[in-house]
Protein backbone atom coordinates (compact mmCIF):
# COMPACT_ATOMS: atom_id res chain seq x y z
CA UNK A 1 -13.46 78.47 48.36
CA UNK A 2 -16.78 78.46 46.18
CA UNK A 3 -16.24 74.42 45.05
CA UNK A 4 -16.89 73.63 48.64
CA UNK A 5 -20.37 74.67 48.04
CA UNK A 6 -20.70 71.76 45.31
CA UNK A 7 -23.99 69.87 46.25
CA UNK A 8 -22.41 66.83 45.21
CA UNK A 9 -18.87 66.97 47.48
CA UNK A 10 -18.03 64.89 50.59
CA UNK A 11 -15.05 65.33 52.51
CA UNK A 12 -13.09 64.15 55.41
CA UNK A 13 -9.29 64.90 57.04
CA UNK A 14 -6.58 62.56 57.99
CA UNK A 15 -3.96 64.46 59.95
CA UNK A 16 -4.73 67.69 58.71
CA UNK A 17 -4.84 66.18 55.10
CA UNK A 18 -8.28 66.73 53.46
CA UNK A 19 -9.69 64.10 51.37
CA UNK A 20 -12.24 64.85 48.80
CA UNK A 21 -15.03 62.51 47.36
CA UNK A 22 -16.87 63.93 44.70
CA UNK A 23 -19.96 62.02 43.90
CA UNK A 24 -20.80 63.23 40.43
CA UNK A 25 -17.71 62.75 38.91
CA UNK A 26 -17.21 59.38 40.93
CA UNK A 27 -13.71 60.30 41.92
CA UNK A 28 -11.43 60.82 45.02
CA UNK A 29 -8.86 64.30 45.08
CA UNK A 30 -6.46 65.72 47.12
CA UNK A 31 -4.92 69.65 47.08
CA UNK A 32 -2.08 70.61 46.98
CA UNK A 33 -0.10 71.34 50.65
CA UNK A 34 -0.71 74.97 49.94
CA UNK A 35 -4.32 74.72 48.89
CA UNK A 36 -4.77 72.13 51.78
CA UNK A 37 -3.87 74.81 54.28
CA UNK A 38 -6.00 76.97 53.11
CA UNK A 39 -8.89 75.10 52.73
CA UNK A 40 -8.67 73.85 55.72
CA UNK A 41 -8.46 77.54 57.12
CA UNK A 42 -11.51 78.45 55.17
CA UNK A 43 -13.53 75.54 56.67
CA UNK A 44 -12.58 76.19 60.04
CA UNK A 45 -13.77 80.00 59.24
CA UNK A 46 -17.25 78.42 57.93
CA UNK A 47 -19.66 76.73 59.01
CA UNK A 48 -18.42 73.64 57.12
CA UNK A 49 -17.02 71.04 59.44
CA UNK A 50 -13.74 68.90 58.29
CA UNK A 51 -15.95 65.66 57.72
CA UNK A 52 -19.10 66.78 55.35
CA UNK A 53 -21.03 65.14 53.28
CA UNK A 54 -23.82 66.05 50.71
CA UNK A 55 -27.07 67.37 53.18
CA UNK A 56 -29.50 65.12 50.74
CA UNK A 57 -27.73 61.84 52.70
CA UNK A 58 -28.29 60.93 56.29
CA UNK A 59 -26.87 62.93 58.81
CA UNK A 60 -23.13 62.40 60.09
CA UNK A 61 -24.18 62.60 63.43
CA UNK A 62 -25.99 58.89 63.44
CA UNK A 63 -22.58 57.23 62.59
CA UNK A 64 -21.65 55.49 65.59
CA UNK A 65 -18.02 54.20 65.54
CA UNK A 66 -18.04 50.27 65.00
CA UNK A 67 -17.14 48.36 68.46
CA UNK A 68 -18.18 44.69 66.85
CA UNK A 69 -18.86 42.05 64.01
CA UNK A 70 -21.85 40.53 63.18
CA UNK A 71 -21.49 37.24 64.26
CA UNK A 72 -23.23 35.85 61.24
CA UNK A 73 -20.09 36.53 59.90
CA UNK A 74 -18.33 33.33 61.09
CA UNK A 75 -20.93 31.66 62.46
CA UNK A 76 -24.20 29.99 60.27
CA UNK A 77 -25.55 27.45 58.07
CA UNK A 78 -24.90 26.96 54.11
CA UNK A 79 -27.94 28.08 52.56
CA UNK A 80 -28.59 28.20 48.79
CA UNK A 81 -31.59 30.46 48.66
CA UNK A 82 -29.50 32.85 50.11
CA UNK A 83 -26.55 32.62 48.48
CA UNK A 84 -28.42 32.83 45.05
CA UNK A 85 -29.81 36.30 46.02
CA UNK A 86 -26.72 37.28 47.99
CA UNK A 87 -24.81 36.72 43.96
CA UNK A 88 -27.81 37.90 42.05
CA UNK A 89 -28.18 41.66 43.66
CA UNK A 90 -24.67 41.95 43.98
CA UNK A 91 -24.35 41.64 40.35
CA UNK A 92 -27.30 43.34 39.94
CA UNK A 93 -25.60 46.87 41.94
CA UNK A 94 -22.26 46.02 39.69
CA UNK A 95 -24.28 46.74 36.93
CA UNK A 96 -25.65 49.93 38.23
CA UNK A 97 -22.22 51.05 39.44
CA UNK A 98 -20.95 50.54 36.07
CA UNK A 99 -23.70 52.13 33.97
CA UNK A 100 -24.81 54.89 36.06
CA UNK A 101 -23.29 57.90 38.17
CA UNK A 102 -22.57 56.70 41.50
CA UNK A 103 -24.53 59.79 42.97
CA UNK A 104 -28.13 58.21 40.93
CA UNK A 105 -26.52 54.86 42.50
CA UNK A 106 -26.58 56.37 46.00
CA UNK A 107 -30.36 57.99 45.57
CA UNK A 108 -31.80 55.04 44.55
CA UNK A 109 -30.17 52.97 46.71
CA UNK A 110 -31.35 55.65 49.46
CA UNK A 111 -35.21 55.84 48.52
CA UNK A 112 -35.18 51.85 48.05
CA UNK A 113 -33.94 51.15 51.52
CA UNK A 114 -35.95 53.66 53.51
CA UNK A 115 -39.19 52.30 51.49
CA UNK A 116 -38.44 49.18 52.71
CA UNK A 117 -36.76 49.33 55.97
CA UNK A 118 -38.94 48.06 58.90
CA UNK A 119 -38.27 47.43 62.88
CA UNK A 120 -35.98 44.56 62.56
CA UNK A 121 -32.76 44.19 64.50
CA UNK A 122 -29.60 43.21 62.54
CA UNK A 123 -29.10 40.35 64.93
CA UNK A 124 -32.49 38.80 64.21
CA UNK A 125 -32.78 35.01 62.62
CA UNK A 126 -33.81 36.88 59.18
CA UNK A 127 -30.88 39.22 59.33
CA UNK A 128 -28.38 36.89 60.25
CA UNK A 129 -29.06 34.48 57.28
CA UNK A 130 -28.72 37.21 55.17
CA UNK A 131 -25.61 37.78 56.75
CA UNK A 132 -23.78 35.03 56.59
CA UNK A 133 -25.39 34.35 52.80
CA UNK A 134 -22.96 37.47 51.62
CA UNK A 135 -20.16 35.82 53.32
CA UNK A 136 -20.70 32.24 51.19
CA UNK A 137 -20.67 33.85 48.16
CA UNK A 138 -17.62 34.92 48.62
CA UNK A 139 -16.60 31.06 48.39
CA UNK A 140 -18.15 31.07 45.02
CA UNK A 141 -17.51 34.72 43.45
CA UNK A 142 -14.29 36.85 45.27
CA UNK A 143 -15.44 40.00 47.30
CA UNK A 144 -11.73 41.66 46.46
CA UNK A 145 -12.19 44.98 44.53
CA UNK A 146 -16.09 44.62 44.98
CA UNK A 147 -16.45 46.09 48.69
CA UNK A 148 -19.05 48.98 47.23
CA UNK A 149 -21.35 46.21 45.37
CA UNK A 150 -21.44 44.03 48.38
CA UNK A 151 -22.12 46.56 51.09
CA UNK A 152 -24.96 47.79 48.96
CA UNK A 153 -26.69 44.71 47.91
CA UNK A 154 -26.39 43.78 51.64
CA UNK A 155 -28.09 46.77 52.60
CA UNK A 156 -30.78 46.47 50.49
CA UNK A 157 -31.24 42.91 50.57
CA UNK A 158 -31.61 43.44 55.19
CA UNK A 159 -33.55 46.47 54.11
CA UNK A 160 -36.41 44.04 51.80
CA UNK A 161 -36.88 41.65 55.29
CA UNK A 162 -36.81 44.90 57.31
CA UNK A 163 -33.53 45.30 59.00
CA UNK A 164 -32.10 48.91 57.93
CA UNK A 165 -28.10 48.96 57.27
CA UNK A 166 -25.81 51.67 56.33
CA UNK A 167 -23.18 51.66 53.46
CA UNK A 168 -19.68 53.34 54.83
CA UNK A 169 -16.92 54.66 52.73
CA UNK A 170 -13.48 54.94 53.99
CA UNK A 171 -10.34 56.26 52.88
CA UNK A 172 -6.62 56.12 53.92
CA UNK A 173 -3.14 57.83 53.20
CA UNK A 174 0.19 56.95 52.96
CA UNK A 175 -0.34 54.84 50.78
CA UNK A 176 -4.14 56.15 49.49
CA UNK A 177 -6.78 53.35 49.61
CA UNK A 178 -10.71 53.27 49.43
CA UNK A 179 -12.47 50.98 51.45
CA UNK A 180 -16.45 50.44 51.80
CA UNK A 181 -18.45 48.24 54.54
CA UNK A 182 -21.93 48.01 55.67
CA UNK A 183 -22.64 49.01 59.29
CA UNK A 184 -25.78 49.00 61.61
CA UNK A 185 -25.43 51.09 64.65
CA UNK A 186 -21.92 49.96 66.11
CA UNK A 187 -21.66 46.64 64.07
CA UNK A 188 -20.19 45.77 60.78
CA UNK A 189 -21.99 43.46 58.86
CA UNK A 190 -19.22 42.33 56.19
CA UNK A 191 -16.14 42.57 57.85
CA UNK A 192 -13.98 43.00 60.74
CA UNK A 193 -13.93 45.67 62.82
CA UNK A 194 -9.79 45.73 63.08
CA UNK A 195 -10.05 45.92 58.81
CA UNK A 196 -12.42 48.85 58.87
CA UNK A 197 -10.80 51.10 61.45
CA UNK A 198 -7.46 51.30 59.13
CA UNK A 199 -9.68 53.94 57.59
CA UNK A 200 -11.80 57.16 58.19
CA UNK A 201 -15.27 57.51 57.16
CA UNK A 202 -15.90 60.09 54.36
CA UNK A 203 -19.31 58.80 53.28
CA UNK A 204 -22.00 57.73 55.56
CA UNK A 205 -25.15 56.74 53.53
């Protein structure tokens, strides 16, 4: 099927269901049973695998399936400084999301992180206040419906002190849900790891 070959298409498959993310026209799809047959005959055919992603984004193969949370997570001083930037970039990539195509969202997000991105571990001192900064804010402004903003300021506020982070999108059936998280190596930085398994990567960025 030619729209498989659309540059701007991720997919993934839940029990031989194919779920469809396409990034320029910020939307999820499904087929039809027949057309999900099919499809998932072609791709098998192909050289197309049954998770794919856009080849301008990092490569599936350096997701590593999360084991672990950050312990910053539960653990960590108040701070304000951090908690102020934590609120301020998080509004700042609501903004974006709202204005702009996700797919010029995911570039830029992209060549702003690997600009920046240094040596740092993701359980270093700098990382961890970071960390656990997201996870005040939430006390102040609520992270429900905003899982995409937060993964991606998170990212890119590790990636400005050095630590590089992932952004993961996830998706479920029965019933459908979306679900995004921030990830370095096997360890979630924003959530719990029992939360993030309920659904299957389709975007690894």
């Amino acid at each position: 099927m030619s729209f498989l070959e659309n540059p701007d298409l991720a997919w993934c498959e839940i029990n031989e269901t194919l779920v469809f993310l396409d990034l320029s026209k910020d939307r999820y799809f499904r087929l039809t049973n027949a057309q999900n047959l099919e499809t998932l005959e072609t791709i098998d055919r192909s050289a197309f695998g049954r998770w794919h992603q856009p080849v301008a984004l990092t490569g599936l193969s350096k997701w590593t399936p999360p084991t672990r949370s950050s312990p910053a997570i539960g653990f960590g001083s108040f701070q304000m400084a951090e908690v102020a930037r934590a609120l301020w970039v998080q509004r700042w990539v609501e903004w974006r999301l709202a204005k702009q195509p996700f797919c010029s969202v995911i570039n830029d997000f992209c060549r702003i992180r690997d600009a920046r991105t240094g040596n740092l571990p993701a359980a270093s001192n700098i990382a961890s206040c970071t960390i656990r900064g997201f996870e005040h804010a939430r006390l102040l402004r609520t992270a429900a419906e905003r899982c995409l903003a937060r993964s991606i300021a998170l990212s890119l506020c590790l990636a400005s002190r050095g630590v590089r982070a992932h952004v993961v999108l996830g998706v479920r059936l029965a019933p459908f849900g979306a679900h995004c998280w921030a990830q370095a190596g096997d360890e979630i930085l924003n959530d719990s790891v029992e939360e993030v398994l309920r659904y299957k990567p389709i975007l690894f960025i």
